[in-house]
Every structure is written in C-alpha cells, then in structure tokens.
C-alpha atoms as a PDB file:
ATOM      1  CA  UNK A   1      -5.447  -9.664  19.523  1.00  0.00           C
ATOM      2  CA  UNK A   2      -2.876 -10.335  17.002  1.00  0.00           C
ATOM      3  CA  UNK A   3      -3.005 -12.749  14.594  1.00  0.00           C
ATOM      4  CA  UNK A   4      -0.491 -15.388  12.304  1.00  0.00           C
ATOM      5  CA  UNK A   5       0.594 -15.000   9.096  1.00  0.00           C
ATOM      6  CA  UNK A   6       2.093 -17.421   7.272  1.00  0.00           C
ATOM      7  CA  UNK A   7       3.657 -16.154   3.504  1.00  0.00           C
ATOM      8  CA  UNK A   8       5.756 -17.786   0.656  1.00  0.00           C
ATOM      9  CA  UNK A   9       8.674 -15.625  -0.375  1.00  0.00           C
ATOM     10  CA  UNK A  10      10.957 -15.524  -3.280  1.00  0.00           C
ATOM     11  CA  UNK A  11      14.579 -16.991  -2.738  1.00  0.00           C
ATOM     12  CA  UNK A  12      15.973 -12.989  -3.240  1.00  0.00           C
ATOM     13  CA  UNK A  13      13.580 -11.729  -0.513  1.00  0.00           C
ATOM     14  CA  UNK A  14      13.886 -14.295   2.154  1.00  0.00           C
ATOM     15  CA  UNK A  15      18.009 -13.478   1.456  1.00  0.00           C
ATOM     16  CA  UNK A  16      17.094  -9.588   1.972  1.00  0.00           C
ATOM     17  CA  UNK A  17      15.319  -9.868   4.659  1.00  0.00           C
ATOM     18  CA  UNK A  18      17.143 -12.638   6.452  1.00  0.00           C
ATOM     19  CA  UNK A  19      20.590 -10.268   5.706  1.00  0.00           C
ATOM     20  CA  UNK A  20      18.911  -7.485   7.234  1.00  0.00           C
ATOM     21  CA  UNK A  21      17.672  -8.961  10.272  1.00  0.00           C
ATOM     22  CA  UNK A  22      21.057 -10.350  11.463  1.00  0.00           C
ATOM     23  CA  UNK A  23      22.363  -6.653  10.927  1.00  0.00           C
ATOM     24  CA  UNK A  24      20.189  -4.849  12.957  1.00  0.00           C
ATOM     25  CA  UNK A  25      19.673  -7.712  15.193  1.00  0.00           C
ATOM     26  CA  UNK A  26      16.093  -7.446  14.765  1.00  0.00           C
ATOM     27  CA  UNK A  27      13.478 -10.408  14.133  1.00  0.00           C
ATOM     28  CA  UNK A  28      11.992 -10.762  10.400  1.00  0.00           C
ATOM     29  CA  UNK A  29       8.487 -10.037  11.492  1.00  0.00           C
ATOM     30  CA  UNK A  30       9.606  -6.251  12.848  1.00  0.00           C
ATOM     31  CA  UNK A  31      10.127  -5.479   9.527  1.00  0.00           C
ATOM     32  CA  UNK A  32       7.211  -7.255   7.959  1.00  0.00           C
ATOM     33  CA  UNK A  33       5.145  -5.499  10.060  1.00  0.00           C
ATOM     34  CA  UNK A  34       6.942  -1.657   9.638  1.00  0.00           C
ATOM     35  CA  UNK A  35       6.857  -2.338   5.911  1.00  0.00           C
ATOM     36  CA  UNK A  36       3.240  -3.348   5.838  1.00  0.00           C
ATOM     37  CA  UNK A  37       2.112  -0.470   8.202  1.00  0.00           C
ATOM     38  CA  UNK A  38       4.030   2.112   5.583  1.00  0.00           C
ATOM     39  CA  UNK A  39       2.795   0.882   2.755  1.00  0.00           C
ATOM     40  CA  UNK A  40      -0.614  -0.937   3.293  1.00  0.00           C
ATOM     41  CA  UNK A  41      -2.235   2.366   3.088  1.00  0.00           C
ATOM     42  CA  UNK A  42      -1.138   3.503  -0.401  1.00  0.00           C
ATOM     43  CA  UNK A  43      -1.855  -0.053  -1.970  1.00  0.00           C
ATOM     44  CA  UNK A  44      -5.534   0.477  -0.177  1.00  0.00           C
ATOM     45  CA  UNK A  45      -5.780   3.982  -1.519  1.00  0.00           C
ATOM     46  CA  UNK A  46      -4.800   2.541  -4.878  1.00  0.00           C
ATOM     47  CA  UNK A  47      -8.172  -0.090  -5.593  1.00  0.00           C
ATOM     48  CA  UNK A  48     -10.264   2.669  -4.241  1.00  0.00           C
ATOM     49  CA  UNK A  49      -9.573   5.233  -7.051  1.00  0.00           C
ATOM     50  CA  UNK A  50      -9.272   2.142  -9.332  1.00  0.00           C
ATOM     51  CA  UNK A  51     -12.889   1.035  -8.068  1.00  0.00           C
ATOM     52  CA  UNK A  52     -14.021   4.485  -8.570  1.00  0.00           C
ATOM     53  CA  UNK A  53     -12.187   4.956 -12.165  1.00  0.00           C
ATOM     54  CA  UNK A  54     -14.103   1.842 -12.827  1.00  0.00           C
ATOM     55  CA  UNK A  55     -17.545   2.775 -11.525  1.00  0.00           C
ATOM     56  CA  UNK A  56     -19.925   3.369 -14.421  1.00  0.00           C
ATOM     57  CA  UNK A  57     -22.395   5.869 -12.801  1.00  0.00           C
ATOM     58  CA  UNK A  58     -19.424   7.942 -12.093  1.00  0.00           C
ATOM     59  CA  UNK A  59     -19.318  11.570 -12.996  1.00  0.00           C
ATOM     60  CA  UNK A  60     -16.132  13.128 -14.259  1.00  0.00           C
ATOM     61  CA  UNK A  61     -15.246  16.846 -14.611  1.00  0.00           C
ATOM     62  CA  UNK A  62     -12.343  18.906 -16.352  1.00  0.00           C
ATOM     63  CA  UNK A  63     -10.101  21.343 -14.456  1.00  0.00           C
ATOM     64  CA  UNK A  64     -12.056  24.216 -15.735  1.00  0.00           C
ATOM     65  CA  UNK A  65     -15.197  22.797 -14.728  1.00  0.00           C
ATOM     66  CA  UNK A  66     -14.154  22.514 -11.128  1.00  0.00           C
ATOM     67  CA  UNK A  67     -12.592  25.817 -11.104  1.00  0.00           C
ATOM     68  CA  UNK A  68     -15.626  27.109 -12.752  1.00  0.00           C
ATOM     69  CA  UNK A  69     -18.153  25.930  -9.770  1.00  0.00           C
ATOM     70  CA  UNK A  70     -15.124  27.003  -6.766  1.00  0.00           C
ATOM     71  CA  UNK A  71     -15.090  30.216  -8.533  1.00  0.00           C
ATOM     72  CA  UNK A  72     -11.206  29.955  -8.924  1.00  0.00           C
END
C-alpha cells in the first residue's frame, strides 16, 4: 500500500524540480520517488558504519592484522 508524504522544500528546489517536471512532462513525485530509491540506500549505509564507528565494544584491526589472519 503506498503511503503520503507531505515535505517543505527550499524556494531553489521546488524551482528545480518544478523546471524539470514540465520538461520531461513528468509529475514531481516520479522524481521524488527515483531520487529517493537511488539514494536512500547510501544515506542508510551511512548511520550504520557511523553507529558502528560509534559502538564502544567495537573491535578494530589494522590492514596487516587482517591480512595477517587471511594469510594474504
């Protein structure tokens, strides 16, 4: 089921975004949605290494530790 979204945007993006709509004669929310779909996965990958860079039972290990125990 899909669900609403309402967001504020600045003055420059609304522009953008209304500019690019009437030139590909597409509605706003197709390219809400692609960019959101690209991109939504990198932002999540981002707060997971920044929870686990934060994580104070966390174990780090130098280069030549890891190649030490893959015998490389």
């Amino acid at each position: 089921m899909a669900k609403v979204l309402n967001i504020r945007l600045s003055d420059d993006i609304s522009t953008r975004l209304d500019t690019l709509a009437e030139k590909t004669r597409r509605p706003k929310s197709f390219y809400v949605k692609e960019i959101l779909s690209r991109y939504l996965g990198e932002y999540e990958d981002a707060y997971l290494a920044l929870e686990r860079l934060n994580d104070k039972n966390a174990s780090y290990h130098t280069t030549e530790e890891v190649e030490k125990s893959l015998d490389l």
